[in-house]
Protein backbone atom coordinates (compact mmCIF):
# COMPACT_ATOMS: atom_id res chain seq x y z
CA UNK A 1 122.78 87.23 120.54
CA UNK A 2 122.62 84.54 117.55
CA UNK A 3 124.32 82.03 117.06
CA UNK A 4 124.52 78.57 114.87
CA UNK A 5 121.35 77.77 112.47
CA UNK A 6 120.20 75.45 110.81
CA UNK A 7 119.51 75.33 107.04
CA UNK A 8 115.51 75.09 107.94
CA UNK A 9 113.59 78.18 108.37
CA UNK A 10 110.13 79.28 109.72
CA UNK A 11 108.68 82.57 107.66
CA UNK A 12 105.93 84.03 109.56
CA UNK A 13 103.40 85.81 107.58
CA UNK A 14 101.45 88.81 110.19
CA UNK A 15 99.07 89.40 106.65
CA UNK A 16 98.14 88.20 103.64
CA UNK A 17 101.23 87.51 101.82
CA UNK A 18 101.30 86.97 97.69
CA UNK A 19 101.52 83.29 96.85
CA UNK A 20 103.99 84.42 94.24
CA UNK A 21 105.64 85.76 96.71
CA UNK A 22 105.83 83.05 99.44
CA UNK A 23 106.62 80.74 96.52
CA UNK A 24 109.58 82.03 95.99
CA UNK A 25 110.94 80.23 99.28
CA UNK A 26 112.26 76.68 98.61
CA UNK A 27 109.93 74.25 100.25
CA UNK A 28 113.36 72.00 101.37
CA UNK A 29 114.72 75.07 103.56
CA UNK A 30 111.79 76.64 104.54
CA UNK A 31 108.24 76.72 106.34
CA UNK A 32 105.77 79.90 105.81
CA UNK A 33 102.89 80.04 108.09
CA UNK A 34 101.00 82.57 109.65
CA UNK A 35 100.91 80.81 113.48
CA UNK A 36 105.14 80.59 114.88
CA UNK A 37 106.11 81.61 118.11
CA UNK A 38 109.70 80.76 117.22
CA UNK A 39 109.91 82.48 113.32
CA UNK A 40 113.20 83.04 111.49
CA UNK A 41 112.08 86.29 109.72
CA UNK A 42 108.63 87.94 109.56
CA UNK A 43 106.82 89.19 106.00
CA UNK A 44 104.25 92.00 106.84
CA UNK A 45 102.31 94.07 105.11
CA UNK A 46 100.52 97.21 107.39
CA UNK A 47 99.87 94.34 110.86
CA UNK A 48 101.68 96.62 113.21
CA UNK A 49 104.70 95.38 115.23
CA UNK A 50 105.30 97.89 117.80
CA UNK A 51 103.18 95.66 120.87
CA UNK A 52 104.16 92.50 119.54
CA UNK A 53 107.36 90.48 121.21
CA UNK A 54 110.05 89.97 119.33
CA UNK A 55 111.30 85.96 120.02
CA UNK A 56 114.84 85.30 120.41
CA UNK A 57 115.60 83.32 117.06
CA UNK A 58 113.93 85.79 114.79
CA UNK A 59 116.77 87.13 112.71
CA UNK A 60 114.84 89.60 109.83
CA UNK A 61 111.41 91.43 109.25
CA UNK A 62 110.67 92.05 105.76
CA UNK A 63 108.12 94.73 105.13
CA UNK A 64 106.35 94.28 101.70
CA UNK A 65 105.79 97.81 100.92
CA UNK A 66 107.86 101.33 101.20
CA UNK A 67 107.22 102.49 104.64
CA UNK A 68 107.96 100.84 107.90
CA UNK A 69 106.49 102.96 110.48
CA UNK A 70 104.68 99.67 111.20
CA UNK A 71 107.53 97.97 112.56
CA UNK A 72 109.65 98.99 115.74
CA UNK A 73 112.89 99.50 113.55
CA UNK A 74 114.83 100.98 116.84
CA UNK A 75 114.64 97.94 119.11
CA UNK A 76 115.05 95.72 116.03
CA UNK A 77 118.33 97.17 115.30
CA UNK A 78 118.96 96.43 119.45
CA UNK A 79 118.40 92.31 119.26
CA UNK A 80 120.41 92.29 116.08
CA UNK A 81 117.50 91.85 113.50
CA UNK A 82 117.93 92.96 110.21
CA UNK A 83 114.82 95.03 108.70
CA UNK A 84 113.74 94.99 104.63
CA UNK A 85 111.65 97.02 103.22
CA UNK A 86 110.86 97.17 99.21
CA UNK A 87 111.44 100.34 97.71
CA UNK A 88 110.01 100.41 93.80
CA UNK A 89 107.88 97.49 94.22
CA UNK A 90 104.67 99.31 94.64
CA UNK A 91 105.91 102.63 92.59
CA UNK A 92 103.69 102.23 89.45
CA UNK A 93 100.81 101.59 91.43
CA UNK A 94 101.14 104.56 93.24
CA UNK A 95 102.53 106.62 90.51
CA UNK A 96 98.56 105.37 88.82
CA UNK A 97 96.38 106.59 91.35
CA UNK A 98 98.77 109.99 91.72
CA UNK A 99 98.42 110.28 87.91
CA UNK A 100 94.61 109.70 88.71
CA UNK A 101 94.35 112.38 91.68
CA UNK A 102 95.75 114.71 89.09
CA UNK A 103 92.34 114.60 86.97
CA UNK A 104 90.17 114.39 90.14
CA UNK A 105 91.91 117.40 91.89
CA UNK A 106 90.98 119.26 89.13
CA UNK A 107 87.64 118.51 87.17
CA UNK A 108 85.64 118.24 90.49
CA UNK A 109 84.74 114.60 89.29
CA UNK A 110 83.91 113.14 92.76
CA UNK A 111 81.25 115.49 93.67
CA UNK A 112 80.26 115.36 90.21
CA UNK A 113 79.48 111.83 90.31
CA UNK A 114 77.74 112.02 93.77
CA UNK A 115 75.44 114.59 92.42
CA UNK A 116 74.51 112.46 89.28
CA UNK A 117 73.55 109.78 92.18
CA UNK A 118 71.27 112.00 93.73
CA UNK A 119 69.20 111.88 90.43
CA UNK A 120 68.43 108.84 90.11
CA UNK A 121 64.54 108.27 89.73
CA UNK A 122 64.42 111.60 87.65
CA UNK A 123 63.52 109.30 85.03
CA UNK A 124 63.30 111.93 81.39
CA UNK A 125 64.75 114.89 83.54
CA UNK A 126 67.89 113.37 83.95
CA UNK A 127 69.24 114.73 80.64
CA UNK A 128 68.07 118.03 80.86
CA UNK A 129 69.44 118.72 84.33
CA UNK A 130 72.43 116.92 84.18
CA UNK A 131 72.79 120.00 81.43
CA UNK A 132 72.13 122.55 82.92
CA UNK A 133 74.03 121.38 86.30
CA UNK A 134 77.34 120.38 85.09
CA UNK A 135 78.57 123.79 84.75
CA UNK A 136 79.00 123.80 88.95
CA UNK A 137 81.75 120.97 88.66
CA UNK A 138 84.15 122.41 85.78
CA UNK A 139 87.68 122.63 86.17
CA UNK A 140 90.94 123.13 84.60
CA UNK A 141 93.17 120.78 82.14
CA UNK A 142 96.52 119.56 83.59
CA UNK A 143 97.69 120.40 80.07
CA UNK A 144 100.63 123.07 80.28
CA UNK A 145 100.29 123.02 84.13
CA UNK A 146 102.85 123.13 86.66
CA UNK A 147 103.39 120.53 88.81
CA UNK A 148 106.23 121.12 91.88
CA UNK A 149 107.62 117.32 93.25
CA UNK A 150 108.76 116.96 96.53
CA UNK A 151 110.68 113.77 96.64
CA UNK A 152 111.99 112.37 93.05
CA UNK A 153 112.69 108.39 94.73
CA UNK A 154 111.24 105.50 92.62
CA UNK A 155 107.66 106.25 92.55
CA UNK A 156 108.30 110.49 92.68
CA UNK A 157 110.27 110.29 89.40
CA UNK A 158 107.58 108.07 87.67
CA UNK A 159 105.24 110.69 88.45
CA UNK A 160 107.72 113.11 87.14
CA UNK A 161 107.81 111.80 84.52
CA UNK A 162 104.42 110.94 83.58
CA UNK A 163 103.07 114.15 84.32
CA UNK A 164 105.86 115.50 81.69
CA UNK A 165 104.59 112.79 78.93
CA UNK A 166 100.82 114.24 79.94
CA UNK A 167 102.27 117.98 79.18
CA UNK A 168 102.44 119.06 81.95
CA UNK A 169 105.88 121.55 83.09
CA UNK A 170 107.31 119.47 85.59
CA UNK A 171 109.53 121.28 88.73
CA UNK A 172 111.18 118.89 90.72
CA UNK A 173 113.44 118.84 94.74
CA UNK A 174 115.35 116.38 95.91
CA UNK A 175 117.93 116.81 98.52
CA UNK A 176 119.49 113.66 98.19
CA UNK A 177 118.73 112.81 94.69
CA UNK A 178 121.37 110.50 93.29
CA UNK A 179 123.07 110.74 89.74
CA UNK A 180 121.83 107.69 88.91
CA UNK A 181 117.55 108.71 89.82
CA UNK A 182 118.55 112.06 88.20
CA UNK A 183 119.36 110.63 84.82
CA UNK A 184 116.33 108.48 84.55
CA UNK A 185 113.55 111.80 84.49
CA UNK A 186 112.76 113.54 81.59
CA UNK A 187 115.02 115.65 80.03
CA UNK A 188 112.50 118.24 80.27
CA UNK A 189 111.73 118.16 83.69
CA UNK A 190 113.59 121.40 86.20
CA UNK A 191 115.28 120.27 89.07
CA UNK A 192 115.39 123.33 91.74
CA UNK A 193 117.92 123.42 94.79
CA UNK A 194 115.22 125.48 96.91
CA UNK A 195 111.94 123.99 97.86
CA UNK A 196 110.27 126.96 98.02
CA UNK A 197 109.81 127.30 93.97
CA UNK A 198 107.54 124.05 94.78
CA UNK A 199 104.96 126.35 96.35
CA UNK A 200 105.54 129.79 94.21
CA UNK A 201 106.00 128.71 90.71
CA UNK A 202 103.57 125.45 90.77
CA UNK A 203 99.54 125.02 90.32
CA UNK A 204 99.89 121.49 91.74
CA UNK A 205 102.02 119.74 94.30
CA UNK A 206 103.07 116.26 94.61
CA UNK A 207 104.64 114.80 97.50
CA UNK A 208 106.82 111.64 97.36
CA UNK A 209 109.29 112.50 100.38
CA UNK A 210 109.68 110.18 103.83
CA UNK A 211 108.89 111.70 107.00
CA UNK A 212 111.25 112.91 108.70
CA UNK A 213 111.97 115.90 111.37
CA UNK A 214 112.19 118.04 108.40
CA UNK A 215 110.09 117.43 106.55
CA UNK A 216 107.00 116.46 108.39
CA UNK A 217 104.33 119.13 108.61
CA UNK A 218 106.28 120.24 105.07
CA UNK A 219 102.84 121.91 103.76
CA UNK A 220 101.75 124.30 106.39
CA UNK A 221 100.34 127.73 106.65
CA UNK A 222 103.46 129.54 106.08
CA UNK A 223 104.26 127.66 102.64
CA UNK A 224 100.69 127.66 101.71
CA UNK A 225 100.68 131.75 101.77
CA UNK A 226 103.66 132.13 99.68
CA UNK A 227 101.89 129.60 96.73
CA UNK A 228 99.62 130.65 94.13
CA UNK A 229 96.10 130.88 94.74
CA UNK A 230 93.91 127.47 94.09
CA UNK A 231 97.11 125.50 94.12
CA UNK A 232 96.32 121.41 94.20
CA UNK A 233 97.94 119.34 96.78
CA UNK A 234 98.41 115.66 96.41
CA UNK A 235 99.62 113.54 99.34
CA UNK A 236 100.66 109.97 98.11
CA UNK A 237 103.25 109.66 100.54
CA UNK A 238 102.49 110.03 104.55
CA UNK A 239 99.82 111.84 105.87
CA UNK A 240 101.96 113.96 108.49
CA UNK A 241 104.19 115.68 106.26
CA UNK A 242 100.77 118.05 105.53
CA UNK A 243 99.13 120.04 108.66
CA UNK A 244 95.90 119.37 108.66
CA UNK A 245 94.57 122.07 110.29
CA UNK A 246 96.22 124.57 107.57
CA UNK A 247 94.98 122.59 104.48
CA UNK A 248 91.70 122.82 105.05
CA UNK A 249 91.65 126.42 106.09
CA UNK A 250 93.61 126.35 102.85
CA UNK A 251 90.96 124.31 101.37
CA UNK A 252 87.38 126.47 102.75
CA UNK A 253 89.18 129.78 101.88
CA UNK A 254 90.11 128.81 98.45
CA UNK A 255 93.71 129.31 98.84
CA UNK A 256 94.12 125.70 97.97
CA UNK A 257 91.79 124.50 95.15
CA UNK A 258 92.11 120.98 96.19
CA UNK A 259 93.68 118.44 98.70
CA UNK A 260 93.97 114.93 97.04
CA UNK A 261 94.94 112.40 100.16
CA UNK A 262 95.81 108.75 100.66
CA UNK A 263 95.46 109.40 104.65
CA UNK A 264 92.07 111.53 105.15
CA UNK A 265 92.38 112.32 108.64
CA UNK A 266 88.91 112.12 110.75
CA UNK A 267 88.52 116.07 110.64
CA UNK A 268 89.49 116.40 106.64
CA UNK A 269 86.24 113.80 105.57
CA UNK A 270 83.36 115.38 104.11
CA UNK A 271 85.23 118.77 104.01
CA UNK A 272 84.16 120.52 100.22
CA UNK A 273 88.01 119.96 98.08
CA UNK A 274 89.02 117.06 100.05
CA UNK A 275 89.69 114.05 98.20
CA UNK A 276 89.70 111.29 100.94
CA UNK A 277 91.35 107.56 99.22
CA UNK A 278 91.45 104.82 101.48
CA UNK A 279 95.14 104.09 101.64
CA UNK A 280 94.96 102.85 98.02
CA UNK A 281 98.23 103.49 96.69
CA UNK A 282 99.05 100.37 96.59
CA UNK A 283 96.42 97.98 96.72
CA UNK A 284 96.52 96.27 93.38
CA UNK A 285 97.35 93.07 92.72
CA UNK A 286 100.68 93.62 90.70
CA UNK A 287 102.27 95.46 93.69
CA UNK A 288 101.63 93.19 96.22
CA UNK A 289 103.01 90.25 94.15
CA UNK A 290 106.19 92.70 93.35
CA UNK A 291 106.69 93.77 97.33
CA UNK A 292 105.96 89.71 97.97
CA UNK A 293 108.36 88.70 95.60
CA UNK A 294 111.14 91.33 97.01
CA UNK A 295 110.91 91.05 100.31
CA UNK A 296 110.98 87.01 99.77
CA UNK A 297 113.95 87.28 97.45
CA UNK A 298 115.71 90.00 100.29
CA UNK A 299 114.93 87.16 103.26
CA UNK A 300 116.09 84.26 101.77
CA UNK A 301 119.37 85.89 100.62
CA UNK A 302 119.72 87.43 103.88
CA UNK A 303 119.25 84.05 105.46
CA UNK A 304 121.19 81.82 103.48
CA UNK A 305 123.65 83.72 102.28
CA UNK A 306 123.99 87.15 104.98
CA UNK A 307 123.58 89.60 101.97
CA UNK A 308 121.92 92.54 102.74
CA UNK A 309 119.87 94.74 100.12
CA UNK A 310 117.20 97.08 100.73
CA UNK A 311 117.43 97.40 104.37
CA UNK A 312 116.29 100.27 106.97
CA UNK A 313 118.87 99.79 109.33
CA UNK A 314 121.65 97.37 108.05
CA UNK A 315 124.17 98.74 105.61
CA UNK A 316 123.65 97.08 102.30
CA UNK A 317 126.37 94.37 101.71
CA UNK A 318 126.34 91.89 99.19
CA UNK A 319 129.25 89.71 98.55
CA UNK A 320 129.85 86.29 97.22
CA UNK A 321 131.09 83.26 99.33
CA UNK A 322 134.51 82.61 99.46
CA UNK A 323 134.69 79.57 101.97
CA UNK A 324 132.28 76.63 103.49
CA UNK A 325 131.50 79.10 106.42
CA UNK A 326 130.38 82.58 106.34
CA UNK A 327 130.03 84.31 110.09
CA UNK A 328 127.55 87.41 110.18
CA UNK A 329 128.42 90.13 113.03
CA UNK A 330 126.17 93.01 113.28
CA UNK A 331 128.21 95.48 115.83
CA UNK A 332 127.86 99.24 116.90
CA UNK A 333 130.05 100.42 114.79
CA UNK A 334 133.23 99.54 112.75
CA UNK A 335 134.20 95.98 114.77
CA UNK A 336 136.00 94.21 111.65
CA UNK A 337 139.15 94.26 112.87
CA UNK A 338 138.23 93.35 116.61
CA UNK A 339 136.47 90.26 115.03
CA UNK A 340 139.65 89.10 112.85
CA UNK A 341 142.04 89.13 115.67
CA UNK A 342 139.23 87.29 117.89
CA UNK A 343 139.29 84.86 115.10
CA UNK A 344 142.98 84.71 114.57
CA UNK A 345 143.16 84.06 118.25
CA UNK A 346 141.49 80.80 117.79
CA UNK A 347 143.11 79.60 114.77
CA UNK A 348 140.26 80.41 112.78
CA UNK A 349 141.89 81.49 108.96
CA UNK A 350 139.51 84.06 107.08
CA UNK A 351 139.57 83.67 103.41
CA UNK A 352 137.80 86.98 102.51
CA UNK A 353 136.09 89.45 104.58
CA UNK A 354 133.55 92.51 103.85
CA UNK A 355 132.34 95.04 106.32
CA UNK A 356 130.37 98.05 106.35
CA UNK A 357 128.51 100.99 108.04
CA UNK A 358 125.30 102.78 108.17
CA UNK A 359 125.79 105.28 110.52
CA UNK A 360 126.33 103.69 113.71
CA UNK A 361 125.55 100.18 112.76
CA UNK A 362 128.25 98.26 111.31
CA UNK A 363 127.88 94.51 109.66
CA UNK A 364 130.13 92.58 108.22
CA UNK A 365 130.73 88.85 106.99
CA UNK A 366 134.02 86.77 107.15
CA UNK A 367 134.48 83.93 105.26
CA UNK A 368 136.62 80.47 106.22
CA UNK A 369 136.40 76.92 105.65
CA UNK A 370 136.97 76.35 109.40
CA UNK A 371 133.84 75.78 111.44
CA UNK A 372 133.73 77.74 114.50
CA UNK A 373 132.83 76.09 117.80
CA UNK A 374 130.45 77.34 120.22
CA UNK A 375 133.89 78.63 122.35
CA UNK A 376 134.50 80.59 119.31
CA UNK A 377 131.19 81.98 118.94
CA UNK A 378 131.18 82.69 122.74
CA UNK A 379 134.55 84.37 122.34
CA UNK A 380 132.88 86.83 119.14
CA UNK A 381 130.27 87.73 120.97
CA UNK A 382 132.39 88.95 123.42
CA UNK A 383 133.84 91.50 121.12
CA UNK A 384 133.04 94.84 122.16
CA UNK A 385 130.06 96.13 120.63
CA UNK A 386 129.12 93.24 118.73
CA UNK A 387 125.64 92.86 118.87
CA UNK A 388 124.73 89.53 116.85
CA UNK A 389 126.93 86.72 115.73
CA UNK A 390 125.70 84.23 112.85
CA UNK A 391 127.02 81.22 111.60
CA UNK A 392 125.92 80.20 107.72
């Protein structure tokens, strides 16, 4: 449980964190460091979480980046800690090197390259068999291509869309795509109801989805059979939602013309039509100042003000303060009314009050200008199902 803080905060950093980013903290309310026992809220980048102990004040965990497999988002949710993570941020980054994969899929330009290094010292010769090699590494345009994408959030509709300014015919699946992400694509671009016309009407294959139960493993041998033959794969997105034993059996029989990968698995490396990248996505220096920036922004306002935006297991609420006090209850589920009545009891009067639910997990804020005692917090965290309790 949590209870009464104070307007100073600790920000522990487990990696390398943008100084634009940590910058955006005000240097009156808070302290970033990357040594804290006792932290407030946590920025990470890919450190992973799941062995480290989680200390009793620490009230958020910001992830500065997309995914969050990195961070024990269960047990969080258990101890009441709210988790961020920074959707869009990185998204042209990615959407660059996906863009890039596109080319490299298909004009063989990585072994092309390391063959040209294997001539060096040919001196004169270098010309003449650079000639009469080059014909082993051609490959298609992207020009009037298909390309299927499996996923259309922030960065899967930039590729989208890009790919459609390149020329390319542009089929796109998403599930749970919103009004809003479906009027930002192209107007040119097909969206399909069935993700099977990803794999028979495409030559290449983006994915931009989140692993889940359903979709990891999403390129296998049974999908791979009903595509066309050479089809391009490009994995941007997590490694297990392709099975890696079927793309490269895909891959050595030709059935897939290329596999373009931000997670090479140990058994994919050095395979012919693997493209291994080192996790590059989004390693440039534009999207970790962006995820910085975000995830400081999403902290702070979390912090000062209990507004949540952008988290994995808090339902987003944002509202403005309507009172001197604003108490914070996270709860399994719906505990709003439970928690006026508590407050009612002891003569606390709510101005305003706001309370939602993400599944399971409700949060809400109430706002007064009477300041709770520590009997009154005692008597809130008594509610049923409450889980956390925070004074701001």
């Amino acid at each position: 449980m949590k209870g009464l803080k104070f307007a100073m905060y600790t920000i522990l950093t487990l990696n390398k964190i943008s100084d634009k980013g940590l910058a955006c903290f005000d240097a009156s309310k808070y302290t970033c460091t990357s040594e804290a026992d006792q932290p407030d809220a946590i920025i990470v980048r890919s450190a992973s979480m799941h062995d480290m102990e989680l200390p009793a004040p620490l009230l958020a965990v910001a992830r500065a980046g997309a995914g969050y497999n990195n961070i024990p988002v269960p047990t969080c949710t258990e101890k009441g800690i709210c988790v961020f993570n920074t959707p869009g941020a990185n998204a042209n980054a990615v959407k660059e090197l996906v863009i890039c994969a596109l080319f490299l899929a298909s004009r063989k330009i990585v072994p092309a390259t390391e063959w040209c290094r294997t001539l060096k010292g040919s001196g004169d010769q270098v010309s003449k068999t650079v000639e009469k090699g080059k014909s082993n590494y051609a490959g298609p345009e992207i020009f009037g291509k298909t390309l299927g994408v499996y996923g259309l959030g922030a960065i899967g509709i930039l590729v989208a869309n890009a790919a459609a300014a390149l020329g390319m015919k542009v089929i796109g699946y998403d599930p749970y795509l919103s009004d809003k992400a479906a009027s930002a694509l192209d107007k040119s671009i097909v969206l399909t109801a069935n993700e099977e016309d990803l794999f028979t009407q495409t030559d290449y294959l983006t994915l931009h989805a989140p692993l889940t139960d359903s979709t990891r493993g999403i390129v296998n041998a049974q999908n791979l059979a009903k595509a066309k033959d050479g089809i391009r794969v490009l994995n941007f997105a997590r490694g297990e939602l392709v099975n890696s034993a079927d793309i490269i059996e895909a891959v050595k029989s030709g059935k897939c013309g290329a596999y373009a990968t931000d997670f090479p698995t140990d058994e994919q490396l050095g395979v012919d039509g693997i493209i291994a990248i080192p996790h590059l996505g989004a390693s440039t220096p534009e999207s970790e100042e962006n995820c910085a920036v975000m995830a400081a922004n999403q902290i702070s306002d979390y912090l000062e003000n209990g507004n949540v935006v952008n988290s994995v297991n808090l339902p987003a609420l944002q509202k403005d303060k309507d009172g001197k006090i604003r108490l914070a209850v996270i709860s399994n589920g719906d505990v709003a009314e439970c928690v006026k009545a508590c407050l009612s009891d002891n003569n606390i009067v709510i101005n305003s009050y706001d309370s939602k639910l993400r599944g399971e997990i409700g949060y809400a804020v109430f706002d007064t200008d009477s300041e709770p005692n520590e009997d009154v917090i005692e008597a809130l965290k008594e509610v049923a199902n409450v889980i956390a309790v925070r004074i701001i």
